[in-house]
Each structure stands twice: as structure tokens, then as C-alpha cells.
N, C-alpha and C. Protein backbone atom coordinates (compact mmCIF):
# COMPACT_ATOMS: atom_id res chain seq x y z
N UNK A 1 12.51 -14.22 -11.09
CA UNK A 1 11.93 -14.81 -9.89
C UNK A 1 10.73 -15.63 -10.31
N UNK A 2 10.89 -16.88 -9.96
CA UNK A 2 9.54 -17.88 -10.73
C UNK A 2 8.67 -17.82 -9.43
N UNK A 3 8.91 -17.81 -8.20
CA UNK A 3 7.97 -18.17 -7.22
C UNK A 3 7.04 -16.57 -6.89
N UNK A 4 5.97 -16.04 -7.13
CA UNK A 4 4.93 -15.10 -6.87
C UNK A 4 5.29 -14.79 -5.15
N UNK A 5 5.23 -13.44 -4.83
CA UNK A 5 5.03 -13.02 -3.96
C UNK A 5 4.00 -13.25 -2.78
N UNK A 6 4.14 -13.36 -1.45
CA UNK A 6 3.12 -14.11 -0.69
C UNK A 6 2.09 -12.75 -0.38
N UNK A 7 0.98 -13.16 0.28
CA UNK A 7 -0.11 -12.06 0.59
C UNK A 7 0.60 -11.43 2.14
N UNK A 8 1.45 -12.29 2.43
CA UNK A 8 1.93 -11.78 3.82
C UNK A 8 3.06 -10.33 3.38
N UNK A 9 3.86 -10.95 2.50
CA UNK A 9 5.32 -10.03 2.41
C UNK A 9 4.76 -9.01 1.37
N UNK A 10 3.36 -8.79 0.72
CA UNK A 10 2.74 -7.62 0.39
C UNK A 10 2.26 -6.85 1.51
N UNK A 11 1.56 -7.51 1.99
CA UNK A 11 0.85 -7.09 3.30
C UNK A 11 2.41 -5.78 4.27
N UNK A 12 3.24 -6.52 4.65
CA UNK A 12 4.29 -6.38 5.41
C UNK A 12 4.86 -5.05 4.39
N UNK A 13 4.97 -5.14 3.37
CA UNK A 13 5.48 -3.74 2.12
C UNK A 13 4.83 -2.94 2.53
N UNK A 14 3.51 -2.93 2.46
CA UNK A 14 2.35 -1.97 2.54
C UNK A 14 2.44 -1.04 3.71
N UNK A 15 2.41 -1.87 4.84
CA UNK A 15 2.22 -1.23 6.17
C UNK A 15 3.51 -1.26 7.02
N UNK A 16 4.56 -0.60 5.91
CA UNK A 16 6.11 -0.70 6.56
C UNK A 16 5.92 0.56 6.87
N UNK A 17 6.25 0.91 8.35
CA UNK A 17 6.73 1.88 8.99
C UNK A 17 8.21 3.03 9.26
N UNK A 18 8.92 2.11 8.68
CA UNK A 18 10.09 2.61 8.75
C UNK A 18 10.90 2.47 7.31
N UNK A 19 12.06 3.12 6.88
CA UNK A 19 12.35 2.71 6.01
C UNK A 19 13.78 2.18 6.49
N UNK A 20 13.87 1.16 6.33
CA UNK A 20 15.30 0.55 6.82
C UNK A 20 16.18 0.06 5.54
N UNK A 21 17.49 -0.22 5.53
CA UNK A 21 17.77 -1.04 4.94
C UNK A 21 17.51 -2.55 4.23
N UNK A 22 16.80 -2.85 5.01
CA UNK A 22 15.93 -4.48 4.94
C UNK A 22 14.20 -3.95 3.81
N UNK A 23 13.92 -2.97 4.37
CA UNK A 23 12.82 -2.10 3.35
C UNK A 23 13.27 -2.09 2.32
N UNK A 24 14.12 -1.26 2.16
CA UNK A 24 15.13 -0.64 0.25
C UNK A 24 15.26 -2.14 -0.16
N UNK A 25 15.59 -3.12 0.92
CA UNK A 25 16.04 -4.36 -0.68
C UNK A 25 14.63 -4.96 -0.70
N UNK A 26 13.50 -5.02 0.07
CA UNK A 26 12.45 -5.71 0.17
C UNK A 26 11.89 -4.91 -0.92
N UNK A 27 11.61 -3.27 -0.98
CA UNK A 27 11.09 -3.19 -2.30
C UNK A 27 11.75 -3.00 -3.59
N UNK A 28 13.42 -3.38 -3.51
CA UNK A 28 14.01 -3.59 -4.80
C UNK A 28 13.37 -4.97 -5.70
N UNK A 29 13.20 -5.70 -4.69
CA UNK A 29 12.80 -7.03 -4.86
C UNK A 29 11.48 -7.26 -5.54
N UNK A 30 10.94 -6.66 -4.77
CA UNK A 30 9.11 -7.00 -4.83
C UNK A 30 8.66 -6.10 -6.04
N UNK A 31 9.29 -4.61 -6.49
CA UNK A 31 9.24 -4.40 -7.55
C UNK A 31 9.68 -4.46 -8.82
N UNK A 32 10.86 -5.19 -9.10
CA UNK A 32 11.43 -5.96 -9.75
C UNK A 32 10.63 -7.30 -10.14
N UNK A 33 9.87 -8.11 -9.45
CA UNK A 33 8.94 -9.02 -9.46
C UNK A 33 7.99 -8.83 -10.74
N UNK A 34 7.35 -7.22 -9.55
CA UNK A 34 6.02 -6.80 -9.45
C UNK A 34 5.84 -6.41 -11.58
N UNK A 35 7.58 -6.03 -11.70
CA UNK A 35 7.22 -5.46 -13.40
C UNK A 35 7.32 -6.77 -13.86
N UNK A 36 7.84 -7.90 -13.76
CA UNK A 36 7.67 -9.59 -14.74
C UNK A 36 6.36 -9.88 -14.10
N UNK A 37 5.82 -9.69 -13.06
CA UNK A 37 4.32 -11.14 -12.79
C UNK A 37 3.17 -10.37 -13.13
N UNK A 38 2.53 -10.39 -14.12
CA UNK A 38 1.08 -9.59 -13.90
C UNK A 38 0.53 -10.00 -12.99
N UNK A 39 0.33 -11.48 -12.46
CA UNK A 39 -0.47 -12.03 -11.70
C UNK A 39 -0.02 -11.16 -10.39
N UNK A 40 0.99 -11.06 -9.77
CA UNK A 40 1.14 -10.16 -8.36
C UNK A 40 1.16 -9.02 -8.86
N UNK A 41 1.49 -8.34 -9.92
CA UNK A 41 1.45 -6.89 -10.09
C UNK A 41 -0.46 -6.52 -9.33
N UNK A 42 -0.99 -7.27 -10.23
CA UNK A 42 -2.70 -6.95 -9.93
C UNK A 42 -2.78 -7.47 -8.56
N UNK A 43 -2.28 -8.47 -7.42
CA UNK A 43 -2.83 -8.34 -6.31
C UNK A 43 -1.93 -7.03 -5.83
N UNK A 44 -0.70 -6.87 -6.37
CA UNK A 44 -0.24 -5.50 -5.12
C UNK A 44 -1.33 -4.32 -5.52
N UNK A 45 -1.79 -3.83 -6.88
CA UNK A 45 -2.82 -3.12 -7.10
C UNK A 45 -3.55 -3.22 -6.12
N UNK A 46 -4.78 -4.18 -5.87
CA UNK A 46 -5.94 -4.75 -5.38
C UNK A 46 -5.91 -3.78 -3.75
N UNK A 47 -4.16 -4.89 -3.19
CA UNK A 47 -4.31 -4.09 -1.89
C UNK A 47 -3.81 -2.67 -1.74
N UNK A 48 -3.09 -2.43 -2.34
CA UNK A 48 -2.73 -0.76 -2.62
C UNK A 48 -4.58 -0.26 -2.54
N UNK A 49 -4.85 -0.80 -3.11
CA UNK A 49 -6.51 0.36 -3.61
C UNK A 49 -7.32 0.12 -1.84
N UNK A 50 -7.51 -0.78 -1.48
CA UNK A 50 -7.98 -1.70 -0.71
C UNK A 50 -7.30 -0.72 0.84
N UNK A 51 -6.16 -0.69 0.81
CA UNK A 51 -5.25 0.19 1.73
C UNK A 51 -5.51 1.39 2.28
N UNK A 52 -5.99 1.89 0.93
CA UNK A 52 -6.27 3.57 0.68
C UNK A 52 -7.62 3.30 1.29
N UNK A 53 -8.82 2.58 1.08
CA UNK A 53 -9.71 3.52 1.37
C UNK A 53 -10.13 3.69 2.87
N UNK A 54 -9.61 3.40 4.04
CA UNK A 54 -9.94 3.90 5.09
C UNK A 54 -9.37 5.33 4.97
N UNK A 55 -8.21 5.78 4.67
CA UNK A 55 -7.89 7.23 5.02
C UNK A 55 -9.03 8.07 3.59
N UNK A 56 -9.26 7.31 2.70
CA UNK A 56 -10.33 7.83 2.05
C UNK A 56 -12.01 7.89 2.02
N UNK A 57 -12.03 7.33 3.13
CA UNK A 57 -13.22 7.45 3.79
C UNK A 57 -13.27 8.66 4.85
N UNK A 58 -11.97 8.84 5.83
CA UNK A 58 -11.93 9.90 6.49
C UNK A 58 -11.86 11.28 6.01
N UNK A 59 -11.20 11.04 4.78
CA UNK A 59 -10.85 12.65 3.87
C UNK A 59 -12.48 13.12 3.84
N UNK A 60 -13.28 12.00 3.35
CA UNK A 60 -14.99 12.36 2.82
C UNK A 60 -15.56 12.49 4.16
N UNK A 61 -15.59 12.31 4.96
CA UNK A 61 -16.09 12.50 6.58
C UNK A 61 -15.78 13.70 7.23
N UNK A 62 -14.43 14.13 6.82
CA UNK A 62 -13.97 15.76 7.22
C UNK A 62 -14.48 16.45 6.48
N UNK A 63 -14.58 16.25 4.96
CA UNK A 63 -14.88 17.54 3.99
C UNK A 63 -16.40 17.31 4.05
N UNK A 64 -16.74 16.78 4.98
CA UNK A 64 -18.56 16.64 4.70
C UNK A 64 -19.66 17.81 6.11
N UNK A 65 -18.20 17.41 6.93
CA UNK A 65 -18.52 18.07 8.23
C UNK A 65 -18.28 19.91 8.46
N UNK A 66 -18.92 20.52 8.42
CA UNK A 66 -18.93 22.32 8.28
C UNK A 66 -17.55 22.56 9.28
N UNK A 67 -16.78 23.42 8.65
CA UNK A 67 -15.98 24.17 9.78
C UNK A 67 -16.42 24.25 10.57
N UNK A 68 -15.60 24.55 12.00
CA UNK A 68 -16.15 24.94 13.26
C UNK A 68 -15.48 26.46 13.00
N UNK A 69 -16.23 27.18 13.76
CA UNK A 69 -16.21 28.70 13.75
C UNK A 69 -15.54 29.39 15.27
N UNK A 70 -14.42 29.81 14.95
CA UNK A 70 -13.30 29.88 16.43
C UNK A 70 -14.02 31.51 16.71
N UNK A 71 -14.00 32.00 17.56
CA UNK A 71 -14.36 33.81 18.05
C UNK A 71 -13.38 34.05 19.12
């Protein structure tokens, strides 16, 4: 594949909800790419990392906050 992956159809990988048939070939595709292009391998990195840290901001916000104590 000579043409690089767009920021949209990473974007769209990332925050796929379902796994459909149209998913399985979208990431046969995009990772198949992803092992020839360093250049998109490092942006799917970037937003992979980029992705994570809202639910990794919440993990540190729960474990910061004391149990509540049930009676």
C-alpha cells in the first residue's frame, strides 16, 4: 500500500464500537499497512497513547478518592 493512512480512518479504527465485518477487513488493512509504514505506524501509536489518557486520568481520580464506608 503506497498511499499512508488518513487521520480520519485512524480516528474511525480507534473509536469503533462494534465489531462488524467492515471492522475485521478495516483492521486487516490498516495493520498490514501499519507493519510496512513507520511513518503511520508512529501516528497510530501517538493516538492510541493520546486515546488512553482520558480513561487514565479517571483510573487516578478513583484510586485517589478514599472508599466510601457502607454500615
Amino acid at each position: 500500500m503506497n498511499e499512508h493512512i488518513s487521520f480520519e480512518e485512524m480516528e474511525q479504527f480507534l473509536s469503533a464500537a462494534a465489531v462488524t465485518p467492515q471492522f475485521l477487513a478495516q483492521c486487516a488493512k490498516i495493520q498490514k499497512h501499519l507493519a510496512a509504514c513507520p511513518q503511520c505506524a508512529r501516528q497510530y501509536k501517538a493516538m492510541l497513547e493520546v486515546s488512553r489518557l482520558p480513561l487514565e486520568a479517571l483510573a487516578e481520580e478513583a484510586a485517589a478518592q478514599p472508599e466510601e464506608q457502607t454500615r
